[in-house]
Protein backbone atom coordinates (compact mmCIF):
# COMPACT_ATOMS: atom_id res chain seq x y z
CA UNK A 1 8.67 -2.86 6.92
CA UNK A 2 7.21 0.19 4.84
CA UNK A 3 5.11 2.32 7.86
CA UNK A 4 2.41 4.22 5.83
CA UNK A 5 -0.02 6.77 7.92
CA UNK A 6 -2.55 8.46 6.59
CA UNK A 7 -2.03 11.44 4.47
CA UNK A 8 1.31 10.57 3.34
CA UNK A 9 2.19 10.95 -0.18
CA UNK A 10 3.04 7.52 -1.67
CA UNK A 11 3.48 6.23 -5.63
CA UNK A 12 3.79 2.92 -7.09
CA UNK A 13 7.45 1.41 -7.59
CA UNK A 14 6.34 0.23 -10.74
CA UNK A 15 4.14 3.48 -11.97
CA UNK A 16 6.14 6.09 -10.22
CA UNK A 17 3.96 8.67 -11.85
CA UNK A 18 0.84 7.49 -10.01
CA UNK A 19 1.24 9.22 -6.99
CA UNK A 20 -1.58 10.11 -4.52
CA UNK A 21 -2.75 10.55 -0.88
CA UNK A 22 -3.47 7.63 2.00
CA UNK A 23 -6.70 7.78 2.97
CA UNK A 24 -6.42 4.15 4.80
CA UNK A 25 -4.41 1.71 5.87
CA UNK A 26 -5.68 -2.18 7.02
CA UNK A 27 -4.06 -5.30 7.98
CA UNK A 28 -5.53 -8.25 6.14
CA UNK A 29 -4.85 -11.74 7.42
CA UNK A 30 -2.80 -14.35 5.05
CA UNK A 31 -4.72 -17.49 4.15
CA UNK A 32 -2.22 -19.05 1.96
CA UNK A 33 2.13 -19.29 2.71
CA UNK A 34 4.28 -21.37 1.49
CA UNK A 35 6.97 -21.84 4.22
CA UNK A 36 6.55 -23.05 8.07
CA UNK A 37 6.19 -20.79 10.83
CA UNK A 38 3.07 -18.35 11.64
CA UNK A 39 1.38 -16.35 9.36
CA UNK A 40 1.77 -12.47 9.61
CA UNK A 41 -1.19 -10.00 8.27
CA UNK A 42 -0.42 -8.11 5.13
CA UNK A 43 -0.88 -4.58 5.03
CA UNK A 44 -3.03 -2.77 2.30
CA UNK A 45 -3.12 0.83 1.80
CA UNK A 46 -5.86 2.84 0.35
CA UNK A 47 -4.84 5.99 -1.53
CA UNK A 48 -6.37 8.75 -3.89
CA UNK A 49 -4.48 9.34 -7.51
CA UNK A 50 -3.55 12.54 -8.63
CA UNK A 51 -2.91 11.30 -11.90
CA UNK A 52 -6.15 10.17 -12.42
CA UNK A 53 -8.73 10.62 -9.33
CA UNK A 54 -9.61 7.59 -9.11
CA UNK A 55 -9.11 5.17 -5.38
CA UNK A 56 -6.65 2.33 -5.62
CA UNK A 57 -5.76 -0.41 -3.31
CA UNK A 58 -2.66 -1.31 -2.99
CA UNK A 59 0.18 -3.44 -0.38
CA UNK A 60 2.30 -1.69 0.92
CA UNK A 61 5.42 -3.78 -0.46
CA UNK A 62 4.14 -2.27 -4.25
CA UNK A 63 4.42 1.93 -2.68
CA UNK A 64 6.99 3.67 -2.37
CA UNK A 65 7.05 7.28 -0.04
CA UNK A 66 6.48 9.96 -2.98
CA UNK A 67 8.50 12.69 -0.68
């Protein structure tokens, strides 16, 4: 699992030149799965582009550390 704090510099896997600062990080819970066993919350992190300036919301599986 990805561990993002805030103020770390992150970027999208997919967009790597979209990189930007955390500002927050929150667990959401899972409503839907599609496989027994217990559901786990997903985490979503806020972050600030430099690219662009604007705020984007993001999980964590789609970021990538921008170090």
């Amino acid at each position: 699992m990805k561990n993002f704090r805030v103020g770390d510099k992150v970027c999208f896997i997919s967009h790597m030149s979209n990189k930007g600062t955390v500002e927050k990080v929150e667990f959401k819970p899972v409503t839907a799965h599609n496989t027994s066993g217990a559901f786990s919350k997903m985490c979503w992190v806020h972050f600030k582009s430099e690219l662009d300036g604007n705020t984007y919301i993001a999980k964590a599986q789609d970021l990538m550390r921008a170090d």
